[in-house]
Every structure is written in C-alpha cells, then in structure tokens.
N, C-alpha and C. Protein backbone atom coordinates (compact mmCIF):
# COMPACT_ATOMS: atom_id res chain seq x y z
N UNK A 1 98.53 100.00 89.76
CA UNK A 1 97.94 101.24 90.21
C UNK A 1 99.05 102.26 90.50
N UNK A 2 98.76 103.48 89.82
CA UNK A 2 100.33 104.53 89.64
C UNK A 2 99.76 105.31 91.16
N UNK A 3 100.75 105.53 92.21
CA UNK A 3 100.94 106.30 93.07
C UNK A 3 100.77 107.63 92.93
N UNK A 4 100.34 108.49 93.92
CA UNK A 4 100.09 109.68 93.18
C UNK A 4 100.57 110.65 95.14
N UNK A 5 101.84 111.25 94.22
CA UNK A 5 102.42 111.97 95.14
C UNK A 5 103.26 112.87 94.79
N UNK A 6 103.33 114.07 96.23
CA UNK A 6 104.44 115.05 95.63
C UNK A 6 105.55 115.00 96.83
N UNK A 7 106.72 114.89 96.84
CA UNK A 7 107.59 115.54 97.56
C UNK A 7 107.77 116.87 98.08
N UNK A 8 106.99 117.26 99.00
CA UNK A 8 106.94 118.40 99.54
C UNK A 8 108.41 118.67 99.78
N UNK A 9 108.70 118.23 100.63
CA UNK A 9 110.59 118.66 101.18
C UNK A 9 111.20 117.55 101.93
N UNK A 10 112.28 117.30 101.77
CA UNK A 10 113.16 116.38 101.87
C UNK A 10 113.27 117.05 103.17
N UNK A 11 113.31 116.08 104.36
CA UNK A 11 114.19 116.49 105.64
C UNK A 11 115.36 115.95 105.91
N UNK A 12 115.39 114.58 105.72
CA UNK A 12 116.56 113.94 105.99
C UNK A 12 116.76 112.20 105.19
N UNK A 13 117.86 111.82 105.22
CA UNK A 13 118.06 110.54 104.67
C UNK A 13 118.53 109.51 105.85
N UNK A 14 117.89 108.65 106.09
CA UNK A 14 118.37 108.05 107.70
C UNK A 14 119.35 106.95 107.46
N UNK A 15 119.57 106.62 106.01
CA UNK A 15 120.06 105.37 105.79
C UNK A 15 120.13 104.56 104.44
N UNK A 16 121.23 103.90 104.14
CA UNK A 16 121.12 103.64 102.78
C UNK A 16 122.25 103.80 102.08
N UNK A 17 122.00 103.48 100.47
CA UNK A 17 123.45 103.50 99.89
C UNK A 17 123.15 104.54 98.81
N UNK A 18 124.42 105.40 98.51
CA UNK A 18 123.72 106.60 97.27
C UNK A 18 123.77 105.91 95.89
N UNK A 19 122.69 105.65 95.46
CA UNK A 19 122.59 105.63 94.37
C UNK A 19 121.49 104.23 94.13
N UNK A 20 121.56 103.57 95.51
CA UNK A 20 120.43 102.28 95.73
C UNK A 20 119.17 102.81 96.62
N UNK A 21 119.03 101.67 96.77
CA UNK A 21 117.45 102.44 98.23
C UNK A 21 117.98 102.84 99.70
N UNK A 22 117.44 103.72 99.84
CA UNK A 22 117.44 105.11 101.00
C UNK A 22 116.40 105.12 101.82
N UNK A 23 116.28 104.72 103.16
CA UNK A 23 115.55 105.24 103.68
C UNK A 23 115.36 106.63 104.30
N UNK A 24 114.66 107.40 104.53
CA UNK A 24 114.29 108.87 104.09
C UNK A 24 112.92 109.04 105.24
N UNK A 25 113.16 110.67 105.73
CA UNK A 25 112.16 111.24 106.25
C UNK A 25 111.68 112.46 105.71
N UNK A 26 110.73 112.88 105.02
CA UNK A 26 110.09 113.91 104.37
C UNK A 26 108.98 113.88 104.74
N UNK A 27 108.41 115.45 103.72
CA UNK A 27 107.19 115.68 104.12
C UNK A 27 106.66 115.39 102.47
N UNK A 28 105.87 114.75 102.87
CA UNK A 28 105.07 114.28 101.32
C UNK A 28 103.45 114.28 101.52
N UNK A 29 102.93 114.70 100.12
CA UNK A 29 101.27 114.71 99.85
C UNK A 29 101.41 113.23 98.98
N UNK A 30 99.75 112.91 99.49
CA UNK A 30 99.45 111.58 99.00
C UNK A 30 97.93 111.30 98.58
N UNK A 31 98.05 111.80 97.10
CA UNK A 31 96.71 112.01 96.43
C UNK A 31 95.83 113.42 96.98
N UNK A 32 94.81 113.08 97.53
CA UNK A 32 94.49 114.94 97.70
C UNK A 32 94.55 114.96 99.19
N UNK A 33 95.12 114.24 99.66
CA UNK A 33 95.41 114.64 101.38
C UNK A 33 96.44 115.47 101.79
N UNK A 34 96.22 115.97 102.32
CA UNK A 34 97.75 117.36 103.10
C UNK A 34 99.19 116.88 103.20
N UNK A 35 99.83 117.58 103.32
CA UNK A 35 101.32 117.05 103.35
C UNK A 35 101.67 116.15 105.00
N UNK A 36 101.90 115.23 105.11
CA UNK A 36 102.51 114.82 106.23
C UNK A 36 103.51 114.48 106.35
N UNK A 37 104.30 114.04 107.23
CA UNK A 37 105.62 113.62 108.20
C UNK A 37 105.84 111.80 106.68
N UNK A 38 106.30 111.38 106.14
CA UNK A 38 106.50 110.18 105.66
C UNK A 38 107.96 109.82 106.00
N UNK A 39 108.34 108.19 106.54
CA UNK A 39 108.97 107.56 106.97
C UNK A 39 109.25 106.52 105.55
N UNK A 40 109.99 106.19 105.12
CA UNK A 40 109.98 105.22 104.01
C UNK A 40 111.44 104.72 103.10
N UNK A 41 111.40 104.18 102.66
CA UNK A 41 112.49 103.76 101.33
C UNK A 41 111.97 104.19 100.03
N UNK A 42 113.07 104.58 99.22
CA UNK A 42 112.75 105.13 98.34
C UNK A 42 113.93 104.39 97.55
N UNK A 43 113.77 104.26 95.98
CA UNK A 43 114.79 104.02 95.46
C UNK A 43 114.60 104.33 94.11
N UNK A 44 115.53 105.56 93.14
CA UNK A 44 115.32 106.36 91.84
C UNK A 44 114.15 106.96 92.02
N UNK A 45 113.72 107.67 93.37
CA UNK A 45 112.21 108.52 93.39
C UNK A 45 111.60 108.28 93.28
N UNK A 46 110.96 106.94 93.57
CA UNK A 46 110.13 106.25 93.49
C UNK A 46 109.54 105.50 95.11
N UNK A 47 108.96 105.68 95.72
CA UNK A 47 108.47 105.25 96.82
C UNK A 47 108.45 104.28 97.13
N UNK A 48 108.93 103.00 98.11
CA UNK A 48 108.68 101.94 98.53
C UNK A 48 107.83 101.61 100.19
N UNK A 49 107.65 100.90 100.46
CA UNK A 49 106.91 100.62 101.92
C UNK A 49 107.47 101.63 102.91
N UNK A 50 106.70 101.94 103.86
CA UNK A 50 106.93 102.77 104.71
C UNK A 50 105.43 103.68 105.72
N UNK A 51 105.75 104.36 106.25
CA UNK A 51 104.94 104.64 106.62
C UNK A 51 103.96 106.09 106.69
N UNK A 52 103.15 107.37 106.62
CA UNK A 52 102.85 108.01 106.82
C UNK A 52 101.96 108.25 108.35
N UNK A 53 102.25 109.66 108.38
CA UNK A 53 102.28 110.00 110.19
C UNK A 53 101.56 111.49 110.24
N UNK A 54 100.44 112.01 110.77
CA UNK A 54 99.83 113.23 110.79
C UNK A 54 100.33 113.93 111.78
N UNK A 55 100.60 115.47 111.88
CA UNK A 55 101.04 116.30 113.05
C UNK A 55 101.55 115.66 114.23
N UNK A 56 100.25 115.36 114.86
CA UNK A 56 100.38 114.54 115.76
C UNK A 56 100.56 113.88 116.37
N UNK A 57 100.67 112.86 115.50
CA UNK A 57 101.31 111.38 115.22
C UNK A 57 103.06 111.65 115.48
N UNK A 58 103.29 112.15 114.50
CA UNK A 58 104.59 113.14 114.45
C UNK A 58 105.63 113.11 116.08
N UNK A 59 104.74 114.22 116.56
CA UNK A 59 105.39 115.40 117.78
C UNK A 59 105.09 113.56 118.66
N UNK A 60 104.12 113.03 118.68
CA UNK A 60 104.53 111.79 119.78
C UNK A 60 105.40 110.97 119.44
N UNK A 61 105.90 110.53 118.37
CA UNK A 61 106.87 109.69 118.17
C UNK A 61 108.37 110.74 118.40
N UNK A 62 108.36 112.20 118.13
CA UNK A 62 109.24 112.64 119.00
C UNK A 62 109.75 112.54 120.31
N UNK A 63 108.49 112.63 120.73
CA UNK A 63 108.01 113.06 121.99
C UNK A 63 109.13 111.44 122.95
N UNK A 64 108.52 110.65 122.57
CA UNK A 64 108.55 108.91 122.53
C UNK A 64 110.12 108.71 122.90
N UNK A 65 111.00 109.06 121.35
CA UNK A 65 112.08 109.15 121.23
C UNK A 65 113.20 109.57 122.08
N UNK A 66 112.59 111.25 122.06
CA UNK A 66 113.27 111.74 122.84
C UNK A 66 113.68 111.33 124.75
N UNK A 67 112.90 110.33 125.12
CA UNK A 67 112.66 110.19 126.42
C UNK A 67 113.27 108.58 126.51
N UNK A 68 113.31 107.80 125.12
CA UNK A 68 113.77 106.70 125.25
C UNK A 68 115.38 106.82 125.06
N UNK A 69 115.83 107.94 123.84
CA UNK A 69 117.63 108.27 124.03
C UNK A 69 117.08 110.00 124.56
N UNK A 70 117.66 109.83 125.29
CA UNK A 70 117.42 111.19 126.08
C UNK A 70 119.64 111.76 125.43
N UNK A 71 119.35 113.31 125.34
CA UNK A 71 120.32 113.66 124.94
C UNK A 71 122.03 113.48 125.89
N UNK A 72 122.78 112.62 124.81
CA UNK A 72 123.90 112.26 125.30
C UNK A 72 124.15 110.92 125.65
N UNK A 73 123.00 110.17 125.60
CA UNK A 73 122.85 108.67 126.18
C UNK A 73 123.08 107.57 124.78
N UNK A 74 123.50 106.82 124.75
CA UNK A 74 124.23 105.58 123.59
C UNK A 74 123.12 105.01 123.41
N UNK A 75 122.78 104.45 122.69
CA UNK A 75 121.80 103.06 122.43
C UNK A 75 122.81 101.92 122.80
N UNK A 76 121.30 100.94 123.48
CA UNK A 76 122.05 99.57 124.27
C UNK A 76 121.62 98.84 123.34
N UNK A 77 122.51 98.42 123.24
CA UNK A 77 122.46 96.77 122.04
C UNK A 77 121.98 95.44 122.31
C-alpha cells in the first residue's frame, strides 16, 4: 500500500547520519488530512515509523518539555 504524502516544510533534523536514516520533525499532509506537526525517520524521502501530532497535541508536548528541561538545565542520565 503506497503512502500518500506531502512534505509541507522541513523544521528540523533531530538525529541521524547524512545520507542514512534521519530522524526529523516537519510539517507533513497525510492523504486528505491537514498538515500536522510529524515526528519520524525518514530514509531517501521516504517515510518510516513515527508519529503524527495535531495543533494541540503539538503546543502540549511543548508545553511538557519545556517544564521537564526548563532553560539552561542538563539532562540527567
């Protein structure tokens, strides 16, 4: 079953090797649904597992983030 998507806009690449699989945060459409927030691996433009996230969804996992590394603070290992 062929995937059916567009790459709205690239925001960022979180991880990965250039030229292998990348994990990646963009905004991508997925079949005839609106563009959302997508979390995922990608490898030669091609989509692998990952996740999609609406507005909402979005600003709370900011939201989330921001309060778990609050600015200036290290991650504990």
């Amino acid at each position: 079953m062929a995937k059916e998507f567009e790459l709205v806009r690239k925001i960022a690449v979180l991880g990965g090797r250039e030229g292998g699989t990348t994990k990646e945060i963009n905004i991508v459409r997925w079949g005839q649904f609106g563009p959302q927030i997508d979390i995922r691996r990608w490898k030669a433009g091609e989509p692998g597992k990952g996740i999609t996230l609406n507005e909402a969804e979005a600003r709370k996992l900011l939201q989330m983030l921001s309060l778990e590394f609050p600015t200036g603070s290290a991650v504990s290992q």
